[in-house]
Protein backbone atom coordinates (compact mmCIF):
# COMPACT_ATOMS: atom_id res chain seq x y z
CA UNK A 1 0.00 0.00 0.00
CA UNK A 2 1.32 3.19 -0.54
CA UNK A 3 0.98 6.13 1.86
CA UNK A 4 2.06 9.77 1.67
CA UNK A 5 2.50 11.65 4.83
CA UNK A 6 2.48 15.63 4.38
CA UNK A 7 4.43 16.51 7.87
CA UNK A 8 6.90 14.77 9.46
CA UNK A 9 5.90 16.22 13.45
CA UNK A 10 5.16 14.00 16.26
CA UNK A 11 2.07 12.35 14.64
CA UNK A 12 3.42 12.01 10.90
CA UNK A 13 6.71 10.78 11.92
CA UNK A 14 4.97 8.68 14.21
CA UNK A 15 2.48 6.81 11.80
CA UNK A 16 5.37 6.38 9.38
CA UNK A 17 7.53 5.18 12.01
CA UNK A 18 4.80 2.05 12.86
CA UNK A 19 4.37 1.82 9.04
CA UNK A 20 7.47 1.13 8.05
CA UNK A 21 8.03 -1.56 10.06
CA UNK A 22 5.01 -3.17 8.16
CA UNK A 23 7.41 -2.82 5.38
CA UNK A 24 4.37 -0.29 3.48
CA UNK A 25 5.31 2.21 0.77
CA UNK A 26 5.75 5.37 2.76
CA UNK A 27 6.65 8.74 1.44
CA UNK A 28 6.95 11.67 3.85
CA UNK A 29 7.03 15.01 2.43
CA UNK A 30 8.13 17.77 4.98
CA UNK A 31 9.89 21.79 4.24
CA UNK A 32 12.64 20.68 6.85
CA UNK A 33 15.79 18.60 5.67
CA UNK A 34 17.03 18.25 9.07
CA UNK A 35 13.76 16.46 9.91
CA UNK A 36 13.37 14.40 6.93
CA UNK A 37 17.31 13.14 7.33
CA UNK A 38 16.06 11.86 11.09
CA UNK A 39 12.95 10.28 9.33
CA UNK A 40 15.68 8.48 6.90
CA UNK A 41 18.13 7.71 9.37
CA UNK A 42 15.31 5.48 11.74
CA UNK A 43 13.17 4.37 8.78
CA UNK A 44 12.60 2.67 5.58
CA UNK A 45 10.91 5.83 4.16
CA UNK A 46 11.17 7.55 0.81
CA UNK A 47 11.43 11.54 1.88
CA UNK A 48 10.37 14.31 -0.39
CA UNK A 49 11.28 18.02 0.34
CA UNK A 50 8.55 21.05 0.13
CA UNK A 51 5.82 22.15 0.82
CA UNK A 52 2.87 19.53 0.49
CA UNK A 53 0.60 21.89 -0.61
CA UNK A 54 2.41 22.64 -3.95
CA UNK A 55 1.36 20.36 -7.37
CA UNK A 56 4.91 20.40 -8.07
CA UNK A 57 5.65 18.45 -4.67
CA UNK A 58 2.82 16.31 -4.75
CA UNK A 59 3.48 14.96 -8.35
CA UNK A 60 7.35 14.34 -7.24
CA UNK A 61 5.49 12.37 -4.16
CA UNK A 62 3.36 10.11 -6.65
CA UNK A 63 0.18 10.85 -4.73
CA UNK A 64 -1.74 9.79 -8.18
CA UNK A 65 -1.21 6.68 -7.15
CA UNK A 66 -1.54 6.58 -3.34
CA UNK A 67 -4.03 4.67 -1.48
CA UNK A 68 -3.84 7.12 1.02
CA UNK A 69 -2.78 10.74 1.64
CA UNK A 70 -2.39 12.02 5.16
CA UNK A 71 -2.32 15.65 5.95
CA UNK A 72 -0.87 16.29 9.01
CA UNK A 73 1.68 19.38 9.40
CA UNK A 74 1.09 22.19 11.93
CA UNK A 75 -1.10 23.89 9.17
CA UNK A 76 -4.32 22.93 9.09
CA UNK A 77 -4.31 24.89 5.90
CA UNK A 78 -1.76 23.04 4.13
CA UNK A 79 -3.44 20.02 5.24
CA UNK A 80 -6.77 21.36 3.51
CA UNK A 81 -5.44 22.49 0.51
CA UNK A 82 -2.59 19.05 0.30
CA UNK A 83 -6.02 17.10 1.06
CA UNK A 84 -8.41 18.62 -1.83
CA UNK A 85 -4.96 18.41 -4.46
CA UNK A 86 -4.06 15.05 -3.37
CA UNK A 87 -7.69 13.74 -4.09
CA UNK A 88 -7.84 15.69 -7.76
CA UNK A 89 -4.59 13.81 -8.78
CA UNK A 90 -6.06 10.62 -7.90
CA UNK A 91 -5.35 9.75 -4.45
CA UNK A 92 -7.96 7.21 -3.54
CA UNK A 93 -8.50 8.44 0.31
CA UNK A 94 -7.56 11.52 1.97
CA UNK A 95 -7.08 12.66 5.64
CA UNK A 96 -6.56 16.37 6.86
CA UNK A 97 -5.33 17.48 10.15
CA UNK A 98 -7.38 20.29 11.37
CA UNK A 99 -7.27 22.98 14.40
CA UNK A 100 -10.67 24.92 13.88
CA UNK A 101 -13.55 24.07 15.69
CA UNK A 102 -16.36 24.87 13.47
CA UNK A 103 -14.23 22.93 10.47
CA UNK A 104 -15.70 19.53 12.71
CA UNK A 105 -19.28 20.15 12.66
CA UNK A 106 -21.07 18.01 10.12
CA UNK A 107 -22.22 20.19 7.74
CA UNK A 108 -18.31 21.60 7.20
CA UNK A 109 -17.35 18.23 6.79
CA UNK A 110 -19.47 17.38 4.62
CA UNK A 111 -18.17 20.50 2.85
CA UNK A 112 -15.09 19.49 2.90
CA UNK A 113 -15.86 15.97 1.68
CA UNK A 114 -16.83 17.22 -1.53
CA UNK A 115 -13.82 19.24 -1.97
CA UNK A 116 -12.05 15.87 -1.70
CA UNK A 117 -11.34 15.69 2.02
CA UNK A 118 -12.25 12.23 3.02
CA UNK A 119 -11.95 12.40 6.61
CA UNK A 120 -10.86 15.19 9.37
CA UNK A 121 -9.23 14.88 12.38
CA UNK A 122 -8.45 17.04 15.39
CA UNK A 123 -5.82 15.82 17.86
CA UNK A 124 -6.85 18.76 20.31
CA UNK A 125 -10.45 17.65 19.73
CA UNK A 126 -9.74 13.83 20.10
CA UNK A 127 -8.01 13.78 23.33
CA UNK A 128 -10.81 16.30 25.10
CA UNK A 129 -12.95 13.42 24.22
CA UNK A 130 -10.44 10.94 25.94
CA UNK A 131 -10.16 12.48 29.03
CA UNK A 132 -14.08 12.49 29.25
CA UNK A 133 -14.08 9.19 28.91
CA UNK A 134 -11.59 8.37 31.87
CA UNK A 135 -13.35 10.49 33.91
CA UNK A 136 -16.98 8.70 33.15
CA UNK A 137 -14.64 5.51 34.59
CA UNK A 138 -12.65 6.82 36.78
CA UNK A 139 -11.35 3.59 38.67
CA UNK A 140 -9.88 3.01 35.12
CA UNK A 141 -6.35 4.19 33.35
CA UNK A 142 -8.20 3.61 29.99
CA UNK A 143 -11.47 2.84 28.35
CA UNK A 144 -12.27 2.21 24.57
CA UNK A 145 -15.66 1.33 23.48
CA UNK A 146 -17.01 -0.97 20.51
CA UNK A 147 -20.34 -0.75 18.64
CA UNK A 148 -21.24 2.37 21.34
CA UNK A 149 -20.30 1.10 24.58
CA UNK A 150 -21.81 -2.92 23.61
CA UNK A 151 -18.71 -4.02 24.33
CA UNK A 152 -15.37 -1.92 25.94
CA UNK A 153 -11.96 -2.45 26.42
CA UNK A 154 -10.88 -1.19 30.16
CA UNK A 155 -7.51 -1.65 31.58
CA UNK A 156 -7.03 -1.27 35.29
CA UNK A 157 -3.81 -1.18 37.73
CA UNK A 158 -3.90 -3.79 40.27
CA UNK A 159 -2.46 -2.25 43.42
CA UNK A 160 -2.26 -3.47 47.02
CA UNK A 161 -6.03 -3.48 47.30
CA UNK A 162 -6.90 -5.88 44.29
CA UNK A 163 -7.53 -9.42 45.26
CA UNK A 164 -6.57 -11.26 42.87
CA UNK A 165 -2.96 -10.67 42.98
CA UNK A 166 -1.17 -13.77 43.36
CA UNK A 167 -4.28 -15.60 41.52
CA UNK A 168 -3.62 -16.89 38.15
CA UNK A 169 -6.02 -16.05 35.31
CA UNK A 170 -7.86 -19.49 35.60
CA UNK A 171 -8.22 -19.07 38.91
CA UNK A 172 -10.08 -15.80 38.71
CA UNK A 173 -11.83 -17.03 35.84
CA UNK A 174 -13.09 -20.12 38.23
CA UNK A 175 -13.83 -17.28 41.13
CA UNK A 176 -16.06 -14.89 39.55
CA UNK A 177 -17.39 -16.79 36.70
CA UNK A 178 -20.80 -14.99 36.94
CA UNK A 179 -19.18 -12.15 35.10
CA UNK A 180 -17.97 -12.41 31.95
CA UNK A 181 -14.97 -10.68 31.03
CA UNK A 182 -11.38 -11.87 29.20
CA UNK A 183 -8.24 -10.51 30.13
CA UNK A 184 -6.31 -10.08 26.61
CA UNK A 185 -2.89 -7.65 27.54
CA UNK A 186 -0.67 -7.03 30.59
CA UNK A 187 1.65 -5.06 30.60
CA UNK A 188 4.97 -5.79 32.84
CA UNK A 189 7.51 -3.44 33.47
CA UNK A 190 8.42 -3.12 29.72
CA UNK A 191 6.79 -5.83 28.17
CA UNK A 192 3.55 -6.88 26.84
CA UNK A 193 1.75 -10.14 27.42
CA UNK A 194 -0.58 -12.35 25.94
CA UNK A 195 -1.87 -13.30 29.30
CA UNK A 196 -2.74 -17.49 29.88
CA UNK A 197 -5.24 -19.16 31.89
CA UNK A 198 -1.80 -20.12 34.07
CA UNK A 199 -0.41 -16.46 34.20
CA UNK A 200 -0.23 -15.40 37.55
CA UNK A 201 -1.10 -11.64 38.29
CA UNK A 202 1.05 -9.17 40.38
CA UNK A 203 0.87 -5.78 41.69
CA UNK A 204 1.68 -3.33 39.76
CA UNK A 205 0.59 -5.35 36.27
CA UNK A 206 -1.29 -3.28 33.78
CA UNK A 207 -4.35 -5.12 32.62
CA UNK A 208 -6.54 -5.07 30.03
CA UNK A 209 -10.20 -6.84 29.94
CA UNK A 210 -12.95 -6.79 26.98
CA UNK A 211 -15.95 -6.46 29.29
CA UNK A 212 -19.68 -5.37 28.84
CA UNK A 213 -20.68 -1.97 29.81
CA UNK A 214 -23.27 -3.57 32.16
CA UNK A 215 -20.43 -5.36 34.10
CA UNK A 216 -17.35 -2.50 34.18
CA UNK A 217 -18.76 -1.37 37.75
CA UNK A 218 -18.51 -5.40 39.19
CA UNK A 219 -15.13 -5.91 37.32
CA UNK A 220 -13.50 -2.87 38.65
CA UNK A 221 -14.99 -4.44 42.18
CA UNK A 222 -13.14 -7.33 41.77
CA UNK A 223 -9.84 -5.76 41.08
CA UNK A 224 -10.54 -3.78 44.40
CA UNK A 225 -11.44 -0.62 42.71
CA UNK A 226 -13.82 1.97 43.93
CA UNK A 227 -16.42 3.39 41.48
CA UNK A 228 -16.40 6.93 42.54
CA UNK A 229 -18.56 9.51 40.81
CA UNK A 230 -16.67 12.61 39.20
CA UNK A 231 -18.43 15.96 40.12
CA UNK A 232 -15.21 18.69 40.60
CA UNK A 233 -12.75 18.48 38.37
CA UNK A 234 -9.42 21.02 38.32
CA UNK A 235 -7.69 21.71 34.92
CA UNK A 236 -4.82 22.67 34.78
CA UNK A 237 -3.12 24.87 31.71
CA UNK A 238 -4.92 27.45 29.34
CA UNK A 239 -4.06 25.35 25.82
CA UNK A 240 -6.25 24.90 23.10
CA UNK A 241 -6.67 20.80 24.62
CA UNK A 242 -7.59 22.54 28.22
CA UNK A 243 -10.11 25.03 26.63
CA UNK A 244 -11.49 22.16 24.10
CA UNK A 245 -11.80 19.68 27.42
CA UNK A 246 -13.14 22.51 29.56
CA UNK A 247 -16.06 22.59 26.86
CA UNK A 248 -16.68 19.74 26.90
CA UNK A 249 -16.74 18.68 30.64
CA UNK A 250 -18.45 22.05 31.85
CA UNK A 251 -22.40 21.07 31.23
CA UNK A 252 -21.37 17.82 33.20
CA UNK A 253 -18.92 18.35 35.84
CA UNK A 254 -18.06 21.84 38.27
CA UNK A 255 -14.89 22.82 36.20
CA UNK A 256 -12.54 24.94 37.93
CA UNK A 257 -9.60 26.20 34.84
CA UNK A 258 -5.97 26.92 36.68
CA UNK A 259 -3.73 29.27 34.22
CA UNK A 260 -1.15 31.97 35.46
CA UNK A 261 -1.73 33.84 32.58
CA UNK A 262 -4.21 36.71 33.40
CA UNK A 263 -4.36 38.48 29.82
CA UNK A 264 -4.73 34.27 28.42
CA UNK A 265 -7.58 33.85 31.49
CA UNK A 266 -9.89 36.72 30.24
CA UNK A 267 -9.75 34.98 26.58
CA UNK A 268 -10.72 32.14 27.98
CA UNK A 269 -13.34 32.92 29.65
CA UNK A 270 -15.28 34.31 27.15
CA UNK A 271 -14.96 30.78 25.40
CA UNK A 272 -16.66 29.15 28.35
CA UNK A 273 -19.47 29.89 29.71
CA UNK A 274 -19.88 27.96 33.35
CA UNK A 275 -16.71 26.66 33.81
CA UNK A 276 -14.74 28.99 36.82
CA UNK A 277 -11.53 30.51 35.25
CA UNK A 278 -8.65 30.87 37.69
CA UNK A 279 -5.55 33.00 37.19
CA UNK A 280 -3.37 31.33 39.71
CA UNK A 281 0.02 29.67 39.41
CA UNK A 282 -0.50 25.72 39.07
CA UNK A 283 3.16 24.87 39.85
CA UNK A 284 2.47 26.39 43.38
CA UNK A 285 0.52 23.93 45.54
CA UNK A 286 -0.92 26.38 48.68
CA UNK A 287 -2.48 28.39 45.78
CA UNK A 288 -4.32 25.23 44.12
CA UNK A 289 -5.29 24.06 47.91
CA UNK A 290 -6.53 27.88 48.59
CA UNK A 291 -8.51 27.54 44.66
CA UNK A 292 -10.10 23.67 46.16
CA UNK A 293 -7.70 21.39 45.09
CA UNK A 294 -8.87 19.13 48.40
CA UNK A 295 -12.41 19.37 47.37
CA UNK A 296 -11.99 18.16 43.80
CA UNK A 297 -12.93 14.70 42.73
CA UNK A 298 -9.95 14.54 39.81
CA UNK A 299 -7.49 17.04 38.24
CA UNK A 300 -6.22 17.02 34.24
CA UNK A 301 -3.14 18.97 33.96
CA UNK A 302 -3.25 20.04 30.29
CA UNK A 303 0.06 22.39 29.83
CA UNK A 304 2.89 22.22 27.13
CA UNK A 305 4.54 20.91 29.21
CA UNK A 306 5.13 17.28 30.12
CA UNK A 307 6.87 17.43 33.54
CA UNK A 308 4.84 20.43 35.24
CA UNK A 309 1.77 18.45 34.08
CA UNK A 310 3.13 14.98 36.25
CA UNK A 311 4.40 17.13 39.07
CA UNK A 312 0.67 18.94 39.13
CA UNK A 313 -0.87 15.12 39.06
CA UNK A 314 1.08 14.19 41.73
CA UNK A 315 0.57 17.15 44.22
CA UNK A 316 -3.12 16.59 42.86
CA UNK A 317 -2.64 12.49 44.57
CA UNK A 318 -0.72 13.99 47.54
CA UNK A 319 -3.22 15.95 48.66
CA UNK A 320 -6.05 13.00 48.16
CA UNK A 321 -7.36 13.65 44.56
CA UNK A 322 -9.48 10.18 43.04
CA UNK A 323 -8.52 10.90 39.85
CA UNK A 324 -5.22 12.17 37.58
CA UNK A 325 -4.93 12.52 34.26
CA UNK A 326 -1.52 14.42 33.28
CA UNK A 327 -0.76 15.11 28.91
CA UNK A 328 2.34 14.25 28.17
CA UNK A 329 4.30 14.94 24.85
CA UNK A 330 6.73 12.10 25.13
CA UNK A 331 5.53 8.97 24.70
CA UNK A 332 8.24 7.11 26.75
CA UNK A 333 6.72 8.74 29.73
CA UNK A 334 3.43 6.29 29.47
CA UNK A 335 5.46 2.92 29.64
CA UNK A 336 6.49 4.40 32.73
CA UNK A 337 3.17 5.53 33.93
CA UNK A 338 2.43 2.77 36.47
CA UNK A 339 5.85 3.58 38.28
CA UNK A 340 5.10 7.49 37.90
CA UNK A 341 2.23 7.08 39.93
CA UNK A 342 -0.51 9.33 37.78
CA UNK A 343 -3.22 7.27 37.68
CA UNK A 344 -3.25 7.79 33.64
CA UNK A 345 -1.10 9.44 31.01
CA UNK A 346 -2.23 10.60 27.70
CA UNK A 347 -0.45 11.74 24.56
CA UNK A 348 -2.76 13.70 21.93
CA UNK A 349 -0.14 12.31 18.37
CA UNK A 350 -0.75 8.96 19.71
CA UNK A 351 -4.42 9.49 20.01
CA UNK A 352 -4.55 10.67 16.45
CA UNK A 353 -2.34 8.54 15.32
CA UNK A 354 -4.72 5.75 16.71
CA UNK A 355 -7.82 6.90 14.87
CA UNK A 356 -6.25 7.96 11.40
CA UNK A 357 -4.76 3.79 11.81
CA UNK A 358 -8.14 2.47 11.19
CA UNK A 359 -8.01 4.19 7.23
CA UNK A 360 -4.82 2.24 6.78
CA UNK A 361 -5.70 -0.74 8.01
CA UNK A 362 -6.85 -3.56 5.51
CA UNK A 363 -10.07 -5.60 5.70
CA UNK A 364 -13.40 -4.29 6.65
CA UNK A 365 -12.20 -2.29 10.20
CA UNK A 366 -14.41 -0.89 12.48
CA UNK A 367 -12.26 0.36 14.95
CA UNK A 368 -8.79 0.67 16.36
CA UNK A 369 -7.19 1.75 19.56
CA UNK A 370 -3.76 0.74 21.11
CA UNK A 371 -2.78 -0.36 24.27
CA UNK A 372 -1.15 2.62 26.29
CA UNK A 373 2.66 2.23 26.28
CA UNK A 374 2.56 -0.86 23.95
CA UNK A 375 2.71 -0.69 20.50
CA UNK A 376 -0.07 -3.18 20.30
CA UNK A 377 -3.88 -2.98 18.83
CA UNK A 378 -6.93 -3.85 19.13
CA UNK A 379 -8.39 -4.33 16.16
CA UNK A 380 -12.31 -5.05 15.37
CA UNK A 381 -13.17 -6.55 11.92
CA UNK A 382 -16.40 -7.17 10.13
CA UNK A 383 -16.79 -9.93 8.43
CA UNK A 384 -18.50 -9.52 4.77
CA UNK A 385 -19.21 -12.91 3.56
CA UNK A 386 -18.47 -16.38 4.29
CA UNK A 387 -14.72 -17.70 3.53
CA UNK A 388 -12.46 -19.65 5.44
CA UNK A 389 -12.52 -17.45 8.70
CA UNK A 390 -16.38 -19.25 9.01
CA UNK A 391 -15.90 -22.35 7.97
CA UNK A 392 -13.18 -23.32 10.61
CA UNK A 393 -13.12 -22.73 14.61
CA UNK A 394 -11.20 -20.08 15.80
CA UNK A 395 -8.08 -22.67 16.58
CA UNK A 396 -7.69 -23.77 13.01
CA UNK A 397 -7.70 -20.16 11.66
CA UNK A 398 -3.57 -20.04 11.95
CA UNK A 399 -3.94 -17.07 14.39
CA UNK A 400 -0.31 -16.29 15.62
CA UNK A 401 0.51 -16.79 19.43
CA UNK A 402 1.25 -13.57 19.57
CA UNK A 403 -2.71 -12.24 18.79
CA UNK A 404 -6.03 -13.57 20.12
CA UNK A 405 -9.34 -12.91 19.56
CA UNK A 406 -11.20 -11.47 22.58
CA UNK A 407 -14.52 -10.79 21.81
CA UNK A 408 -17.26 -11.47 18.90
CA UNK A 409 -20.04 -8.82 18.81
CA UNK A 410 -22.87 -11.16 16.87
CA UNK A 411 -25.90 -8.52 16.77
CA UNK A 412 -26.42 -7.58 20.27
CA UNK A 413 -25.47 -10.48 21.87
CA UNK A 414 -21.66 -9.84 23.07
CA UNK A 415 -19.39 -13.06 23.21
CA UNK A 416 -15.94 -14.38 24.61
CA UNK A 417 -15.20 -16.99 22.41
CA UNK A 418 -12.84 -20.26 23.39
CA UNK A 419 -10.58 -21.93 21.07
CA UNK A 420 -13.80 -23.93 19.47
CA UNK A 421 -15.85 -21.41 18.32
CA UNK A 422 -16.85 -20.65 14.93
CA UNK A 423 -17.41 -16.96 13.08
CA UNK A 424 -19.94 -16.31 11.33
CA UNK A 425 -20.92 -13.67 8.45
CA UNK A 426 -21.64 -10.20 9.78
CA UNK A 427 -19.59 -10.68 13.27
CA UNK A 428 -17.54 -8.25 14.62
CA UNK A 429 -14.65 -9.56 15.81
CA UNK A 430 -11.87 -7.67 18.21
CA UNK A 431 -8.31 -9.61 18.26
CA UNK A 432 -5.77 -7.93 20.15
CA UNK A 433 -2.12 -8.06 18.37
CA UNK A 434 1.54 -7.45 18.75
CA UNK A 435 3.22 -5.30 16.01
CA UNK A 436 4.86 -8.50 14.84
CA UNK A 437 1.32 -9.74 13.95
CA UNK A 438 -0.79 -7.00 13.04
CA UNK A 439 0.13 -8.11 8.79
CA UNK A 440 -0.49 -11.73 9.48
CA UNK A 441 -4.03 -11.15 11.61
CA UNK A 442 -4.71 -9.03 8.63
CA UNK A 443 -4.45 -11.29 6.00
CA UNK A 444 -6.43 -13.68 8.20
CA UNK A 445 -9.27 -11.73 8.21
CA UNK A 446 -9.32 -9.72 4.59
């Protein structure tokens, strides 16, 4: 498949970098040599220098013949205008990076869809919508939902309270069989598992269940979770992703907005229009305390920068805060999250980077998402018509040990299929795979 990437920032250089290892045809087109030699130097790419937006450039790029075009420098005008070119010289699918608010209503994309932008995306946009998500489950570091919530992906820390530490997957399985769940990643230290009904669980493991919505409040139970309700929540940082968040939490939650900037406060506030600007300095914990830091139920620390957004989450735990969510710009920092000790890290490239994956995936994808600090997915495919995926159980399929399938959405009944079962046209199907078997799982179920 071939693939040209206008923008070679933190989420270009990142898709290309997870793309090349899938041995695709990538071209990445960026104005900076410097940053195209560091895209050559780590990765099987073919670079082109200029601006994306010019014919010249995109001719020189071969987007005529691209199966997909993806727009993502720090110009959402570029992308627009590299987006709308691409598609007239015959790329087949086209995907725009976009800052503008009103550009994501419906009726402008619709616009913009038959000006030859396929699909929009807003990082900013996409991780506001993340963080209300975590705070809807708060007892979990992450939450991804199929077919709208039928079935969900949650992954959970197990800490000192959870009981079944020490208890091997079978053995929970055998405990609490009432509720059906299946426990498909775990993430150790640096690695990530395929957990086994004879894997034994420890604290400070990382795990990831497919659940139904109906039984995320037992599960989180069982790992020794409470299921406390968010009401006041503290953000922290006046960025576009704070002001974007603070929309969208503020007809839900009391929202209380911490930024030291008094001429950036009074801009913000005439953006919101019930959420409590503060102009106080965040990196100071007495003034948080004396703006309710003790009376809020969770705090998102939003800044540009990484560190003063951990340190904020962790004065935010000190002084008895449920709930931390801290954006962070490096992505190394979420492998390290469960030894950091903020209850969840998010990064807003790999968040986009997620949702433009499920255009370049092949087969009939539904959805995508990726395991926080693993460069694992979780892909769910529909099946179209009856081949060999229905005419053999699941353990004769050729699936490699290093995927499984965890769930089967078969019209609204939700199942956790064993080794015997058998698909069947029209499921929905969500395997979980390491990079090394993302192209084979693929193939399986084109």
């Amino acid at each position: 498949m071939k693939i040209v990437i206008a923008g070679s920032g933190d989420i270009g250089f990142h898709i290309a970098k997870l793309l090349a290892h899938e041995n695709q045809d990538i071209i990445l087109i960026d104005t900076d040599e410097d940053v195209l030699d560091q895209a050559r130097m780590h990765m099987d790419v073919l670079t082109v220098k200029g601006d994306a937006s010019s014919l010249e450039v995109l001719q020189e790029a071969g987007v005529d013949k691209a199966r997909l075009v993806i727009a993502v420098t720090t110009s959402e005008k570029t992308n627009i205008i590299t987006a709308i070119l691409a598609k007239k010289m015959g790329a087949r699918q086209t995907i725009a990076r976009v800052s503008t608010a009103e550009y994501l209503s419906t009726e402008q994309k619709e616009i913009f869809r038959e000006l030859g932008v396929d699909s929009i995306i807003s990082p900013q946009q996409l991780a506001a919508y993340e963080v209300l998500r975590l705070l809807e489950q708060c007892s979990l570091s992450d939450i991804f939902e199929f077919e709208d919530g039928k079935m969900s992906l949650i992954g959970i820390l197990l800490d000192d309270s959870s009981d079944i530490v020490n208890m091997t997957i079978d053995e929970v399985d055998r405990k609490y069989d009432k509720i059906p769940f299946k426990p498909i990643a775990l993430l150790r230290g640096h690695q990530t598992l395929i957990p086994n009904s004879n894997t034994v669980l420890r604290r400070s493991d990382h795990i990831y269940f497919l659940a139904q919505n109906k039984d995320i409040k037992s599960l989180t139970e069982i790992v020794g979770k409470d299921n406390v309700a968010v009401k006041n929540v503290m953000i922290i940082g006046g960025t576009e992703i704070a002001l974007k968040t603070a929309q969208l939490l503020e007809d839900q939650y009391n929202v209380i907005l911490i930024d030291k900037d008094k001429t950036h406060c009074k801009t913000l506030v005439k953006h919101l229009h019930s959420t409590l600007v503060v102009c106080a300095d965040a990196s100071n914990l007495n003034e948080l305390e004396e703006e309710g830091l003790k009376r809020m139920d969770a705090l998102v620390a939003l800044t540009d920068n990484s560190e003063s957004n951990i340190i904020a989450s962790l004065m935010a735990e000190e002084a008895g805060v449920y709930k931390t969510i801290a954006l962070v710009s490096n992505a190394h920092y979420i492998r390290l999250s469960q030894n950091i000790g903020v209850d969840t890290l998010i990064n807003e490239k790999l968040i986009a980077a997620n949702n433009i994956f499920r255009f370049v995936r092949k087969g009939n994808v539904e959805a995508i998402t990726s395991v926080h600090g693993s460069d694992a997915e979780i892909i769910e495919f529909r099946i179209t018509k009856g081949n060999r995926v229905t005419k053999h159980p699941i353990r004769d399929l050729h699936i490699p040990s290093s995927a499984v399938v965890g769930g089967v959405l078969r019209g609204d009944e939700c199942i956790f299929p064993n080794d015997n079962f058998q698909l069947e046209k029209e499921d929905k199907v969500i395997v979980f795979a390491l990079p090394e078997a993302i192209s084979a799982v693929e193939k399986i179920f084109r």
